[in-house]
C-alpha atoms as a PDB file:
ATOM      1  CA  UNK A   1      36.317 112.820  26.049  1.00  0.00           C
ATOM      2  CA  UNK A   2      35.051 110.160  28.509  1.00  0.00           C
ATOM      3  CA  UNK A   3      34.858 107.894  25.719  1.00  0.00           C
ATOM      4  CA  UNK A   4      38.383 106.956  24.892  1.00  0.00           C
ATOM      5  CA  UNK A   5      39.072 106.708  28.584  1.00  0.00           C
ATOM      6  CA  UNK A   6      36.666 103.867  29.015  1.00  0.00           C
ATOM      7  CA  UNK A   7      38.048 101.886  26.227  1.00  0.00           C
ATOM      8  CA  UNK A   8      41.482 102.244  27.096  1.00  0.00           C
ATOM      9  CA  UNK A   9      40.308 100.652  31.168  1.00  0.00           C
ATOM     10  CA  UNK A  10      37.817  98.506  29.216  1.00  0.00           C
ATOM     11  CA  UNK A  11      41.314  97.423  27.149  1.00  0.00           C
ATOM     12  CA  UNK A  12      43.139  97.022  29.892  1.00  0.00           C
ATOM     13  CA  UNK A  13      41.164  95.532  32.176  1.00  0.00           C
ATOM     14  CA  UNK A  14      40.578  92.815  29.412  1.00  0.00           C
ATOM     15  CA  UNK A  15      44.426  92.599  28.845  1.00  0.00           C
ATOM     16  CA  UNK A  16      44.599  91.823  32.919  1.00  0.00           C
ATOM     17  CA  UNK A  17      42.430  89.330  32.196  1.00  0.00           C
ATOM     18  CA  UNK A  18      43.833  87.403  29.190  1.00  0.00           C
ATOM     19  CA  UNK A  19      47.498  87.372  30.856  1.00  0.00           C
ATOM     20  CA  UNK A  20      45.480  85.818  34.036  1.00  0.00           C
ATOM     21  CA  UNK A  21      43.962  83.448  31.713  1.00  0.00           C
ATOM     22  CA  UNK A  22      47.190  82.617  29.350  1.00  0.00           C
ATOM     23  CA  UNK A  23      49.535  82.375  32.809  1.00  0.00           C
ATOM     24  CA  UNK A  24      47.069  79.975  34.745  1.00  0.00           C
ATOM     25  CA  UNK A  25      46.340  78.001  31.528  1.00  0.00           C
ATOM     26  CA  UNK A  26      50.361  77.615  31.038  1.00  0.00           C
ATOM     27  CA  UNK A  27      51.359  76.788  34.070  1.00  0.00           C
ATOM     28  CA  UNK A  28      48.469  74.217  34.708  1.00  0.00           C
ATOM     29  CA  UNK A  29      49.218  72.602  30.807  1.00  0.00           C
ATOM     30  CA  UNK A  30      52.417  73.203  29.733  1.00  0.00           C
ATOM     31  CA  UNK A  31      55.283  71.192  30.927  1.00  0.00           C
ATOM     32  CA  UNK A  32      57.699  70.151  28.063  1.00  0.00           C
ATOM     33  CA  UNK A  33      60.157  72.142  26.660  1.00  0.00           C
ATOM     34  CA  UNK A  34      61.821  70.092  24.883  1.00  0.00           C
ATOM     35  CA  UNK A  35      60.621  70.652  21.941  1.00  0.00           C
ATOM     36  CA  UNK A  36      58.784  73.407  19.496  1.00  0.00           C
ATOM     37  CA  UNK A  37      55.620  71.440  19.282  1.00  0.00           C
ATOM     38  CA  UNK A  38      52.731  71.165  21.498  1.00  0.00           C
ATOM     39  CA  UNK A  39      51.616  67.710  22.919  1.00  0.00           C
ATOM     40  CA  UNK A  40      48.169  66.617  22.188  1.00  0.00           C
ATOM     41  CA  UNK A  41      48.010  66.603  25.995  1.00  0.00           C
ATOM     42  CA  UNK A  42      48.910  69.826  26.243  1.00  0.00           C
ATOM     43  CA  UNK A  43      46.202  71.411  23.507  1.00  0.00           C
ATOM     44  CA  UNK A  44      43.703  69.850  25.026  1.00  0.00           C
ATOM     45  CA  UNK A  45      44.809  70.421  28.652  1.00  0.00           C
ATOM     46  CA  UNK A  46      44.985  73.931  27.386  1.00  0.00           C
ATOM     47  CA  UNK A  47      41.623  74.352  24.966  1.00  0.00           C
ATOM     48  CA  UNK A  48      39.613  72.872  28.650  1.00  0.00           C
ATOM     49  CA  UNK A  49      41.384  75.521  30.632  1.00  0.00           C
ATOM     50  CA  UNK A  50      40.797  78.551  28.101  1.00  0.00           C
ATOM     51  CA  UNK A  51      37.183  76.713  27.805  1.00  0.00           C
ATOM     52  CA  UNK A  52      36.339  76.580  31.452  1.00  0.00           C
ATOM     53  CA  UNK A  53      37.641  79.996  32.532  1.00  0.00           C
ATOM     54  CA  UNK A  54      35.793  81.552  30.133  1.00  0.00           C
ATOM     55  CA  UNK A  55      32.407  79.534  30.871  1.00  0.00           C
ATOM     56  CA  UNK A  56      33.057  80.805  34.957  1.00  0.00           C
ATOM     57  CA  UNK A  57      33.624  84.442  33.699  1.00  0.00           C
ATOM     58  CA  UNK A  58      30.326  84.178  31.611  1.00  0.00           C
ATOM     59  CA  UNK A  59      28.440  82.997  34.570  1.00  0.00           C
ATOM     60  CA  UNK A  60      29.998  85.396  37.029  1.00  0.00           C
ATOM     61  CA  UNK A  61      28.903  88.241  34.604  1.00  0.00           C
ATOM     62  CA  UNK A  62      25.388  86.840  34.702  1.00  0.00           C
ATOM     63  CA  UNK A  63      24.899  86.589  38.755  1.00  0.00           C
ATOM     64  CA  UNK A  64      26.164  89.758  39.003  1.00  0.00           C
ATOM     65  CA  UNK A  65      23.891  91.103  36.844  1.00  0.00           C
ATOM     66  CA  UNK A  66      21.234  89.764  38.558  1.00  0.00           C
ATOM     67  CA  UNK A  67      22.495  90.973  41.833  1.00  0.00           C
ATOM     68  CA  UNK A  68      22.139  94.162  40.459  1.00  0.00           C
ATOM     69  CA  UNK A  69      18.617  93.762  38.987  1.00  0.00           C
ATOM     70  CA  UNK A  70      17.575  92.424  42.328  1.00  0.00           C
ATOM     71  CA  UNK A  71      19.114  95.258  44.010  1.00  0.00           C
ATOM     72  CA  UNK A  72      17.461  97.800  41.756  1.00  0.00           C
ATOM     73  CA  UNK A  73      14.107  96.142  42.556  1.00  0.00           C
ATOM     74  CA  UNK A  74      14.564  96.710  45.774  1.00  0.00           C
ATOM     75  CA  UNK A  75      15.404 100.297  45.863  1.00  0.00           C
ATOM     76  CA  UNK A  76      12.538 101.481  44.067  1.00  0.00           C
ATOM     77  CA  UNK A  77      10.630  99.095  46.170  1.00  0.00           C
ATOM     78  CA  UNK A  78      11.817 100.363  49.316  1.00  0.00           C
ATOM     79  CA  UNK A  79      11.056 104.293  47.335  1.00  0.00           C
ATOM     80  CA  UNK A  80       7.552 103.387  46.895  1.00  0.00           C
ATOM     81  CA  UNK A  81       6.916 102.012  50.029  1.00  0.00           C
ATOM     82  CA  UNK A  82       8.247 105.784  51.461  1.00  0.00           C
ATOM     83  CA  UNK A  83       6.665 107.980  49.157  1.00  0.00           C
ATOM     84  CA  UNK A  84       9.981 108.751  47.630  1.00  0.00           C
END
C-alpha cells in the first residue's frame, strides 16, 4: 500500500513544481495580451526560463546527492573508527 502513496506525493510534489516553473516563467516572459499569439520574444524569453530552471533543479539534485554520499561516508567512517 505504500506504493500508491508515494506516487501520488511524488505527483504532487512535481505538480508544485511545474506551477512554480509555468508562474515564474509567465510572469518573467509574458507581457502582451493583446493578442492570441506568442511573440518571438516571448518563446524564447520563455524556452531560456523553462531551460534554465530546469538545468538549476538538475544540479541541485546532483549536490545533494553528493551531500548525502559524503555524509554516508562519514558515518560509517566515524562507525569504524568506534568499533560500531
Amino acid at each position: 500500500m505504500a506504493q500508491p502513496q508515494m506516487d501520488a506525493k511524488q505527483l504532487k510534489e512535481f505538480l508544485q513544481s511545474y506551477n512554480k516553473l509555468t508562474e515564474a516563467c509567465f510572469s518573467d516572459c509574458i507581457g502582451d495580451f493583446t493578442s492570441r499569439k506568442l511573440l518571438d520574444s516571448e518563446k524564447r524569453c520563455s524556452f531560456n526560463c523553462m531551460e534554465k530552471y530546469l538545468k538549476m533543479t538538475q544540479r541541485i539534485s546532483l549536490r545533494f546527492q553528493e551531500y548525502q554520499v559524503q555524509q554516508n561516508e562519514g558515518m560509517l567512517a566515524q562507525q569504524a573508527k568506534y568499533g560500531r
